[in-house]
N, C-alpha and C. Protein backbone atom coordinates (compact mmCIF):
# COMPACT_ATOMS: atom_id res chain seq x y z
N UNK A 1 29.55 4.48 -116.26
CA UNK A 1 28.60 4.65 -117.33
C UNK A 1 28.88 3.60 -118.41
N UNK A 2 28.05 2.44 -118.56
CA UNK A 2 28.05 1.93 -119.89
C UNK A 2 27.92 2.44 -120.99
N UNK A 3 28.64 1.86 -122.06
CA UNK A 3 28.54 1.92 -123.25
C UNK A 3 27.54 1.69 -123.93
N UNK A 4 26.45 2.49 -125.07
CA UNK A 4 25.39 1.31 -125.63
C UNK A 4 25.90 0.68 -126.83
N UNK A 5 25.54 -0.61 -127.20
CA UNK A 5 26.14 -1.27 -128.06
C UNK A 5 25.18 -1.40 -129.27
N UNK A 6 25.15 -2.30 -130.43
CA UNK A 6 24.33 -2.90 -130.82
C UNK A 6 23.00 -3.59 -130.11
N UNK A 7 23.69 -4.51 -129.51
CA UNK A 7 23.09 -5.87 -128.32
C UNK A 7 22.16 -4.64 -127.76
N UNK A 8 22.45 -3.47 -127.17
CA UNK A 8 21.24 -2.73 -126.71
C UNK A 8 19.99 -2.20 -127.29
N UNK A 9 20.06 -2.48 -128.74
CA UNK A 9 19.37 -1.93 -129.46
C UNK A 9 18.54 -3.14 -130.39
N UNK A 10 17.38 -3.54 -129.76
CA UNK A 10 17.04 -4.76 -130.30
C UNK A 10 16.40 -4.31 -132.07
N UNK A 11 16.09 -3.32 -132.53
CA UNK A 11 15.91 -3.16 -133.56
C UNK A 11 16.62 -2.74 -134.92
N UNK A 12 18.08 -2.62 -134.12
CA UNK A 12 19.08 -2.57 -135.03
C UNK A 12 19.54 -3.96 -135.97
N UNK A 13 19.70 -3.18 -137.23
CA UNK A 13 19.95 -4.87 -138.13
C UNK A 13 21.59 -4.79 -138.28
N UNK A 14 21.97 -6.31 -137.57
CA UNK A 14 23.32 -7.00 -137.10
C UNK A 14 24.16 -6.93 -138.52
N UNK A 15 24.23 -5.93 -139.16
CA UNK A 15 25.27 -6.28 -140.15
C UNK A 15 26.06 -4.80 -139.78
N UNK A 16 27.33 -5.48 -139.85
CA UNK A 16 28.58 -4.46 -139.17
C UNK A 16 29.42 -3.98 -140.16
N UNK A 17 30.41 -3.12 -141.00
CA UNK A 17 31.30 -2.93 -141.69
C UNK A 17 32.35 -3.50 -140.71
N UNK A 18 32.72 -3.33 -140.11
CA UNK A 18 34.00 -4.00 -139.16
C UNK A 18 33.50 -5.45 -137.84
N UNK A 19 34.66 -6.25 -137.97
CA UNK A 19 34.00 -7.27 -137.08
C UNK A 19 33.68 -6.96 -136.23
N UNK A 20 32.51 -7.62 -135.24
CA UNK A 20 32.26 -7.59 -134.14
C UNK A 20 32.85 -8.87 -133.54
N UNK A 21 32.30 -9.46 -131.61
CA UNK A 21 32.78 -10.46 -131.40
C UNK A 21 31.78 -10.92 -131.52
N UNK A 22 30.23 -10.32 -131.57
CA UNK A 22 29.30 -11.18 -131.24
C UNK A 22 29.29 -12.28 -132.58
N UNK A 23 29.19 -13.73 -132.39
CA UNK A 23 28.90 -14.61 -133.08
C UNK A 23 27.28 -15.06 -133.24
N UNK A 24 26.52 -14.93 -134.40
CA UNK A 24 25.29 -16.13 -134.46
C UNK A 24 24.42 -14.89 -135.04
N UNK A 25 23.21 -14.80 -134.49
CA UNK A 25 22.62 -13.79 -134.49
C UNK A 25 21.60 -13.82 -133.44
N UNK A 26 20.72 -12.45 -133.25
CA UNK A 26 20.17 -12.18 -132.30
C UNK A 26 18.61 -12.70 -132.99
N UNK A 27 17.96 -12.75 -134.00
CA UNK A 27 16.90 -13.20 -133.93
C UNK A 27 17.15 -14.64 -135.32
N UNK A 28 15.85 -14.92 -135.97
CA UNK A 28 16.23 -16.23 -136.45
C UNK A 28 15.93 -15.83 -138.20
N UNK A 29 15.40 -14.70 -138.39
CA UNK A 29 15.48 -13.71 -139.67
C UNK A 29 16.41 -12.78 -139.95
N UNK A 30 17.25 -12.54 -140.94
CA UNK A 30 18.03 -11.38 -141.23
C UNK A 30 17.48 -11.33 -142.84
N UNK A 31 18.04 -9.85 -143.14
CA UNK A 31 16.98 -9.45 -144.45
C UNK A 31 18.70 -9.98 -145.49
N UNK A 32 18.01 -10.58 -146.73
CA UNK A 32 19.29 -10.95 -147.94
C UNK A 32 19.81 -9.76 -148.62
N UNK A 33 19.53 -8.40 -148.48
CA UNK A 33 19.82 -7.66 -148.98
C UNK A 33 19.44 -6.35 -147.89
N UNK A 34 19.82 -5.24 -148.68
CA UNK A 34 19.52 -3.88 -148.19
C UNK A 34 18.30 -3.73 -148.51
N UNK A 35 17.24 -3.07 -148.01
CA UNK A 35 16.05 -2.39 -148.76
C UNK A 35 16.28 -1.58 -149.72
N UNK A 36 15.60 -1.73 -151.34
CA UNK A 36 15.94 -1.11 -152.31
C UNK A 36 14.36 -0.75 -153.12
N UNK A 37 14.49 0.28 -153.87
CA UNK A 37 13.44 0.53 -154.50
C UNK A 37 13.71 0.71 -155.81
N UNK A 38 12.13 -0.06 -156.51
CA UNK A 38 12.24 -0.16 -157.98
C UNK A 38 10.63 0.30 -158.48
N UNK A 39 10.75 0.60 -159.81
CA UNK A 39 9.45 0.36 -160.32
C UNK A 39 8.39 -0.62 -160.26
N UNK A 40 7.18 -0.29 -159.84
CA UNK A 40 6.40 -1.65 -159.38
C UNK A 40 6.13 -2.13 -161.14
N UNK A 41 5.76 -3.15 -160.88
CA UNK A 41 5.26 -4.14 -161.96
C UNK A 41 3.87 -3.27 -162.85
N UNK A 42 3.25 -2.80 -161.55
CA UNK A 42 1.81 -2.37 -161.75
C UNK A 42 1.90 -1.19 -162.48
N UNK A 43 2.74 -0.68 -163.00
CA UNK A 43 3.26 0.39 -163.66
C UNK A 43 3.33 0.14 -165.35
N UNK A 44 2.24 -0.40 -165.53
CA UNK A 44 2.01 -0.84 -166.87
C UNK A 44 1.14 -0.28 -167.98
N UNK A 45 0.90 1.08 -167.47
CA UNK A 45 -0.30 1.77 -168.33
C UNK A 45 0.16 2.67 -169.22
N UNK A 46 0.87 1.76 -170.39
CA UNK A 46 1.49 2.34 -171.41
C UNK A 46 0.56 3.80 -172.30
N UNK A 47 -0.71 3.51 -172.42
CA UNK A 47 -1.50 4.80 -172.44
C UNK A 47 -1.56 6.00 -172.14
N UNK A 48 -1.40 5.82 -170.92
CA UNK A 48 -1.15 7.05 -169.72
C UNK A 48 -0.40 6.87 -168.92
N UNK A 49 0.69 6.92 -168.83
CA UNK A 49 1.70 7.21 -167.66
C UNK A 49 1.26 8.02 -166.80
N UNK A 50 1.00 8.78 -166.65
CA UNK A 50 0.44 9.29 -165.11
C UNK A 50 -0.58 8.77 -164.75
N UNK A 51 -0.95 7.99 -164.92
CA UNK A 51 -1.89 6.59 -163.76
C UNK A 51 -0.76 5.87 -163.26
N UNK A 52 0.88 5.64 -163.45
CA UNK A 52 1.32 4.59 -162.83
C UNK A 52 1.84 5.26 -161.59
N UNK A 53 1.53 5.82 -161.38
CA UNK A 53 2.05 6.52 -160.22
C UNK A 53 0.78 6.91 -159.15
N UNK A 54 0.12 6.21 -159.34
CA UNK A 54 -0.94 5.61 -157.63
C UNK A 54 -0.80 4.77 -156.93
N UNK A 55 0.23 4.52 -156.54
CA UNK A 55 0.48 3.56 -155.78
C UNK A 55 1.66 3.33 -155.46
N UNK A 56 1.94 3.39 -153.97
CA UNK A 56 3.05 2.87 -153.48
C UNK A 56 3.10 1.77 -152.68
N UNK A 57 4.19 0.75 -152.30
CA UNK A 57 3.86 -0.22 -151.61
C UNK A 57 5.38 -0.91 -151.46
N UNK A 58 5.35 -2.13 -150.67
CA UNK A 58 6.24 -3.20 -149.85
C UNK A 58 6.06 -4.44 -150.63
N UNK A 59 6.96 -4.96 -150.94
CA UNK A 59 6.84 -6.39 -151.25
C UNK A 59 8.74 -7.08 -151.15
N UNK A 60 7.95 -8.41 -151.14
CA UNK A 60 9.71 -9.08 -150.85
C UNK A 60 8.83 -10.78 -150.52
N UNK A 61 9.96 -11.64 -150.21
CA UNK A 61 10.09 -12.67 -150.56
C UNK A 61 10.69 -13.12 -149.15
N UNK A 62 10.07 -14.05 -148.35
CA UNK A 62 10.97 -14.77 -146.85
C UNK A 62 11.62 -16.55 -147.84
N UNK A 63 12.62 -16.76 -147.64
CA UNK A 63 13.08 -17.56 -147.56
C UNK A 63 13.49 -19.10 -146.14
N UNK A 64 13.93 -19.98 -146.89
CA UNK A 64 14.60 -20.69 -145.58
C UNK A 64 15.73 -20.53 -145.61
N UNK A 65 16.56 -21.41 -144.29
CA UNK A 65 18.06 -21.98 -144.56
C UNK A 65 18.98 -22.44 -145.59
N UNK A 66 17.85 -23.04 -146.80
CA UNK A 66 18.30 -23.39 -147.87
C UNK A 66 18.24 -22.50 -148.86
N UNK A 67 17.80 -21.19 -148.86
CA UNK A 67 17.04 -20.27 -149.56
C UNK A 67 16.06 -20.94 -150.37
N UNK A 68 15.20 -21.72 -149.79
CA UNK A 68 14.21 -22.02 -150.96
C UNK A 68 12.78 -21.09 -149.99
N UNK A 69 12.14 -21.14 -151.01
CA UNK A 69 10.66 -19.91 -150.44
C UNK A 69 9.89 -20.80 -149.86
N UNK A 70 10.04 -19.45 -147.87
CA UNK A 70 9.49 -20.06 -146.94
C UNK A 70 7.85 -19.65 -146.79
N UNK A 71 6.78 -19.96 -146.80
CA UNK A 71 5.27 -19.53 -146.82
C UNK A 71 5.21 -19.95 -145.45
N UNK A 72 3.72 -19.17 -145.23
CA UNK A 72 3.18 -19.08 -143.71
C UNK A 72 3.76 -18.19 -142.11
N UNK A 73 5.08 -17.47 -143.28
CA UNK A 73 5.71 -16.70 -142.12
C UNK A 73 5.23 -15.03 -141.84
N UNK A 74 5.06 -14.46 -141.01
CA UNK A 74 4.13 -13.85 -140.64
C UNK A 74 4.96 -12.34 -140.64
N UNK A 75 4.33 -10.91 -141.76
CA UNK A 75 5.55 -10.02 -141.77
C UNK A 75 4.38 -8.56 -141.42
N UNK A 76 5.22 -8.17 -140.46
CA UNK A 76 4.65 -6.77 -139.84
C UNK A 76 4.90 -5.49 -140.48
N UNK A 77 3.86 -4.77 -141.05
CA UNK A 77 4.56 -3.14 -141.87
C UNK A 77 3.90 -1.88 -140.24
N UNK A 78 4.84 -1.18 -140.14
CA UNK A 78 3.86 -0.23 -139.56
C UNK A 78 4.92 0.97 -139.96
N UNK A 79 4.18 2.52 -139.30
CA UNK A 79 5.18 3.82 -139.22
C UNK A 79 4.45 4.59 -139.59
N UNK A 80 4.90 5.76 -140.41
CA UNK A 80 3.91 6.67 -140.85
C UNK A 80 4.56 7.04 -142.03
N UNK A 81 4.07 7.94 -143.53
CA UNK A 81 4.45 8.57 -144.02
C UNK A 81 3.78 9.72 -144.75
N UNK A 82 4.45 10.48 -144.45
CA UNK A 82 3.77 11.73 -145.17
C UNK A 82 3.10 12.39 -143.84
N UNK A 83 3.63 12.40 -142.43
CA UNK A 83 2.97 12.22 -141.42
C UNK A 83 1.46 12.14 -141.20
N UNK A 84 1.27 10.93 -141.65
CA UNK A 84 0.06 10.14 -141.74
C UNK A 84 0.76 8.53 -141.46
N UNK A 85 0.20 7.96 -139.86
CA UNK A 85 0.57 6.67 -139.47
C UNK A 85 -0.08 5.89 -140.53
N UNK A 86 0.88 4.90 -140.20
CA UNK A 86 0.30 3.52 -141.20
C UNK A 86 -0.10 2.65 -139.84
N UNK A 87 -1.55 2.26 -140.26
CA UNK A 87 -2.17 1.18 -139.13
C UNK A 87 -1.20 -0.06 -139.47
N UNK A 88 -0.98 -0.49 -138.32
CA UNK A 88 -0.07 -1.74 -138.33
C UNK A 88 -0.81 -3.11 -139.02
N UNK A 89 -0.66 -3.57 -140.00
CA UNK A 89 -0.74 -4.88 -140.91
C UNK A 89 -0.13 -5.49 -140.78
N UNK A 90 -0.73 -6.92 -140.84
CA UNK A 90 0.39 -8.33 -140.81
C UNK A 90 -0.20 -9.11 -142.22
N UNK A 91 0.74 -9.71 -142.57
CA UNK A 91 0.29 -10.81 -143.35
C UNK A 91 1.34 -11.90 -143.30
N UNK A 92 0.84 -13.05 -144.12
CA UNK A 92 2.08 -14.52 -144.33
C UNK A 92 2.49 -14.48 -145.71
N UNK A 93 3.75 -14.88 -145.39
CA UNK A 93 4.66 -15.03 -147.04
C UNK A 93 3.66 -15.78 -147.50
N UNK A 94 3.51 -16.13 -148.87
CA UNK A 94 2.76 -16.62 -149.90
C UNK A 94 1.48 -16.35 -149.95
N UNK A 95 1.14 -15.19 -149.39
CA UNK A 95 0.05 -14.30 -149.65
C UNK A 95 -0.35 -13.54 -151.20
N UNK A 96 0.86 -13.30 -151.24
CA UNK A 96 1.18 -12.46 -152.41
C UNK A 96 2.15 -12.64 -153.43
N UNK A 97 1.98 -13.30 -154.51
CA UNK A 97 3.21 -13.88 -155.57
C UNK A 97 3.68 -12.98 -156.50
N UNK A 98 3.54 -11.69 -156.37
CA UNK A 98 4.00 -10.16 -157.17
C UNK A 98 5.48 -10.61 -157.07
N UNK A 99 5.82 -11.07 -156.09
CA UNK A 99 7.82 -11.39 -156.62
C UNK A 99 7.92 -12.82 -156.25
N UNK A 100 7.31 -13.93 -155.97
CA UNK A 100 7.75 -15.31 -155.97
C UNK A 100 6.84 -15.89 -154.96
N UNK A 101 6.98 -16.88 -155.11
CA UNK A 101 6.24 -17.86 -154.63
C UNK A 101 5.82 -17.77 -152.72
N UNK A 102 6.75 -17.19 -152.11
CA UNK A 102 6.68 -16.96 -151.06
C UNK A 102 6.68 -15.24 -150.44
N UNK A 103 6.02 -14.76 -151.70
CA UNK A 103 5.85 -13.23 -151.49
C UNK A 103 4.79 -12.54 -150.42
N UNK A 104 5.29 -11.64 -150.22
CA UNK A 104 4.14 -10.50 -149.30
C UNK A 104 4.11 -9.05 -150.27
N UNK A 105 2.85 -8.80 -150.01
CA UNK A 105 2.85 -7.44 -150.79
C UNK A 105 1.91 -6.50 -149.71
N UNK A 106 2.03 -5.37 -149.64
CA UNK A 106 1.79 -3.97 -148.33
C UNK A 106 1.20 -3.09 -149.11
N UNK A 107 0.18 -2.60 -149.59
CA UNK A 107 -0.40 -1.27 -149.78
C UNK A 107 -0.05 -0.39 -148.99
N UNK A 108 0.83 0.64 -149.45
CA UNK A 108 1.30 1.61 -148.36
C UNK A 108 0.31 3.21 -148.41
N UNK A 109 0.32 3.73 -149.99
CA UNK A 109 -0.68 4.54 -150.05
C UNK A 109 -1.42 4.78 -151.97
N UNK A 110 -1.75 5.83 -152.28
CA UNK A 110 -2.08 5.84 -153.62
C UNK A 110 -1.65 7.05 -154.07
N UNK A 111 -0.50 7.56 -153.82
CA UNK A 111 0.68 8.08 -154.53
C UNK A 111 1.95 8.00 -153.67
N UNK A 112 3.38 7.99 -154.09
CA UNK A 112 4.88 8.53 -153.81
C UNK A 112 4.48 9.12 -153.31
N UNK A 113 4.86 8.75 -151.69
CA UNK A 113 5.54 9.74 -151.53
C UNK A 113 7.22 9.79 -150.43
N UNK A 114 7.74 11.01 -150.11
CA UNK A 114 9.53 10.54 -150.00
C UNK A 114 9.21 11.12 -147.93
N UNK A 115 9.89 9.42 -147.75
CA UNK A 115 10.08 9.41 -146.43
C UNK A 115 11.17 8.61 -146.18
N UNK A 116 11.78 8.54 -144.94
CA UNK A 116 13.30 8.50 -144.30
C UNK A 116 13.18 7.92 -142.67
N UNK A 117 13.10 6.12 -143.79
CA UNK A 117 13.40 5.38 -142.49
C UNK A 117 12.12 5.32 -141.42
N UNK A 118 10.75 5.88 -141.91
CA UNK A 118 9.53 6.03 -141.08
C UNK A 118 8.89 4.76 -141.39
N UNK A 119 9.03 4.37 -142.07
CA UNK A 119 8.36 2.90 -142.23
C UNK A 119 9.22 1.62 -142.06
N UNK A 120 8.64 0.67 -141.31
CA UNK A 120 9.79 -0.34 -141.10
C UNK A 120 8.42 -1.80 -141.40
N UNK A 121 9.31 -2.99 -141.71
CA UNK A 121 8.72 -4.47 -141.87
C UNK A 121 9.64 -5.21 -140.61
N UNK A 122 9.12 -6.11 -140.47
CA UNK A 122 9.77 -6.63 -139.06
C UNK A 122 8.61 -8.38 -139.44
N UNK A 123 9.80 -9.39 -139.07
CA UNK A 123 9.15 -10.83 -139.31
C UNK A 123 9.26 -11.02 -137.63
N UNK A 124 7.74 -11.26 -137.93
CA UNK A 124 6.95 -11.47 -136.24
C UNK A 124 6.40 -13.58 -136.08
N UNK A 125 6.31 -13.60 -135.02
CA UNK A 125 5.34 -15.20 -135.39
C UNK A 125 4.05 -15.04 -134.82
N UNK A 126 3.10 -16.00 -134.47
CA UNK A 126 1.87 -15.86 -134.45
C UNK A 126 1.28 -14.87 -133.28
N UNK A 127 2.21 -14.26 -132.34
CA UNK A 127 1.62 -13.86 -130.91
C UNK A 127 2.55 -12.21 -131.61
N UNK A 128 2.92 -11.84 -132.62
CA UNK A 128 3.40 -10.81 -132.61
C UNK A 128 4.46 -10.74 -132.11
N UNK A 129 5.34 -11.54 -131.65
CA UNK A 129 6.93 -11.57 -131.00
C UNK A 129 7.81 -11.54 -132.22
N UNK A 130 8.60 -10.42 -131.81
CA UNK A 130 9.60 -9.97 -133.05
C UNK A 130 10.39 -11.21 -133.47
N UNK A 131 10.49 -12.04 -134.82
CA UNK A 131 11.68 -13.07 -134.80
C UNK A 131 12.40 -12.52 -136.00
N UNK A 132 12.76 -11.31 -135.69
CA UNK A 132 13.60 -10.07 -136.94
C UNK A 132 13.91 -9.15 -136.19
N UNK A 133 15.02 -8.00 -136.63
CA UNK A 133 15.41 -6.72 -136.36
C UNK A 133 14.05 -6.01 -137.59
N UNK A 134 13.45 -5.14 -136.98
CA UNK A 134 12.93 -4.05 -138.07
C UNK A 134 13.73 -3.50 -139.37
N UNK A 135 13.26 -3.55 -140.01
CA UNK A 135 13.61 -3.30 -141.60
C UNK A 135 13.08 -2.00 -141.86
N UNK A 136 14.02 -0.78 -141.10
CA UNK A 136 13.46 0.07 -142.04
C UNK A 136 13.81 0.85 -143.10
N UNK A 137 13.07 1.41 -144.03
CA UNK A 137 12.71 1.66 -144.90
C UNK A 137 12.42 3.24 -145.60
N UNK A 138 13.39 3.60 -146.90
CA UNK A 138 12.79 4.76 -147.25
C UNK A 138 11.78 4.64 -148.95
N UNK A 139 11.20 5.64 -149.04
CA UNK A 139 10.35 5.50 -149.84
C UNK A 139 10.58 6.89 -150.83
N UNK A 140 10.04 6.93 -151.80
CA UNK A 140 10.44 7.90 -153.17
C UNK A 140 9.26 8.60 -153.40
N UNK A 141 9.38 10.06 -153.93
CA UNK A 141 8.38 10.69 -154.62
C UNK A 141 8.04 10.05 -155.91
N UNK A 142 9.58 9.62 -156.62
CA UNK A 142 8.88 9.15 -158.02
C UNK A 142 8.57 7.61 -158.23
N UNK A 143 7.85 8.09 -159.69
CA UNK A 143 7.26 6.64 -159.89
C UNK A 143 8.10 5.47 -160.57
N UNK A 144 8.90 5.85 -160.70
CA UNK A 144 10.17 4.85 -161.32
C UNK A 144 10.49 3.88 -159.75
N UNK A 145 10.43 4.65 -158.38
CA UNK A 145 10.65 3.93 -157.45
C UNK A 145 9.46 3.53 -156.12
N UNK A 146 8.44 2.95 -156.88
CA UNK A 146 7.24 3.48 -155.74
C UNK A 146 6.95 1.71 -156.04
N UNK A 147 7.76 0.92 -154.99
CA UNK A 147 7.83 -0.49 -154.91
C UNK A 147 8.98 -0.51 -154.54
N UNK A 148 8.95 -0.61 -152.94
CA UNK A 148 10.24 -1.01 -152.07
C UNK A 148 10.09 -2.48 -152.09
N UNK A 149 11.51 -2.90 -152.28
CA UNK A 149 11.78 -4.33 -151.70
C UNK A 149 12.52 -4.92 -150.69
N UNK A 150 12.33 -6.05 -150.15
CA UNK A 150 12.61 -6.31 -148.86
C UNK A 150 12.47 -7.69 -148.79
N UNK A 151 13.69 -8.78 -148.44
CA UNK A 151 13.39 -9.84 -148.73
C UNK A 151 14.70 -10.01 -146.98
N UNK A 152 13.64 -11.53 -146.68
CA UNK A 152 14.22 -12.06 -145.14
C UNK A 152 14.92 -13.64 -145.57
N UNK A 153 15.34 -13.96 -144.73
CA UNK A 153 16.22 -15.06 -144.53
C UNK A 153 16.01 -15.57 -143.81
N UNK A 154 15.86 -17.43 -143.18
CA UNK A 154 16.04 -17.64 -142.10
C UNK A 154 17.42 -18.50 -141.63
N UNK A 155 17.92 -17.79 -140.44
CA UNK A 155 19.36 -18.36 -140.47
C UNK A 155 19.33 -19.38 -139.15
N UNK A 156 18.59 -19.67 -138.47
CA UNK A 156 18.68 -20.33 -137.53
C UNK A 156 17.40 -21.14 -137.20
């Protein structure tokens, strides 16, 4: 009986607390950080605070080798939340400049709400071939955190 490893699990993201042997990586994107959530920008309705809380969503930033911001790279959201699927969307970095020049931004729904790891982003190229591990993703009831971020790398 084999063991399953990482290497068996193509949607697992290659960052280990203890070494592994494998050297390089398995696709040519890895994400610069953990997925984290913050207050969106759009959360500006000093009037009424309970309007800023319609909206939840994805955004982040693909980079290159050099970390300078990579455009035209192609980023997949799908999953469900609130068990309600999310139709699978693509778009290209520099679609969306809500965080930099080489941003993507995801309408996810029009309120918080708290899910676990049901939604994932994944950097695809033009035929839909994964060139990323899936990124997934949890999401918040409140509105202090209803703007996940998610930013890729390219290392190879």
């Amino acid at each position: 009986m084999n063991k399953k490893t990482d290497l068996d699990q193509p949607d697992a993201i290659f960052r280990t607390v203890t070494p592994t042997s494998v050297t390089g990586y398995l696709y040519p994107f890895i994400l610069v950080h953990e997925p984290y959530m913050k207050e969106s920008p759009y959360n500006d309705n000093v009037s009424n605070p309970l309007l800023n809380c319609n909206w939840v969503g994805v955004a982040g930033q693909v980079f290159d080798i050099f970390e300078q911001p990579l455009e035209g790279v192609y980023i997949r959201l799908s999953g469900s939340i609130d068990g309600i699927e999310i139709k699978q969307q693509t778009m290209q970095s520099g679609d969306a400049n809500l965080l930099g020049e080489a941003g993507f931004e995801f309408f996810i729904a029009d309120k918080p709400y708290t899910s676990q790891y049901a939604l994932w982003l994944q950097i695809v190229d033009e035929y839909g071939e994964p060139l990323s591990a899936k990124a997934h993703f949890n999401t918040s009831v409140h509105c202090t955190q209803n703007l996940i971020q998610i930013d890729f790398i390219k290392v190879k």
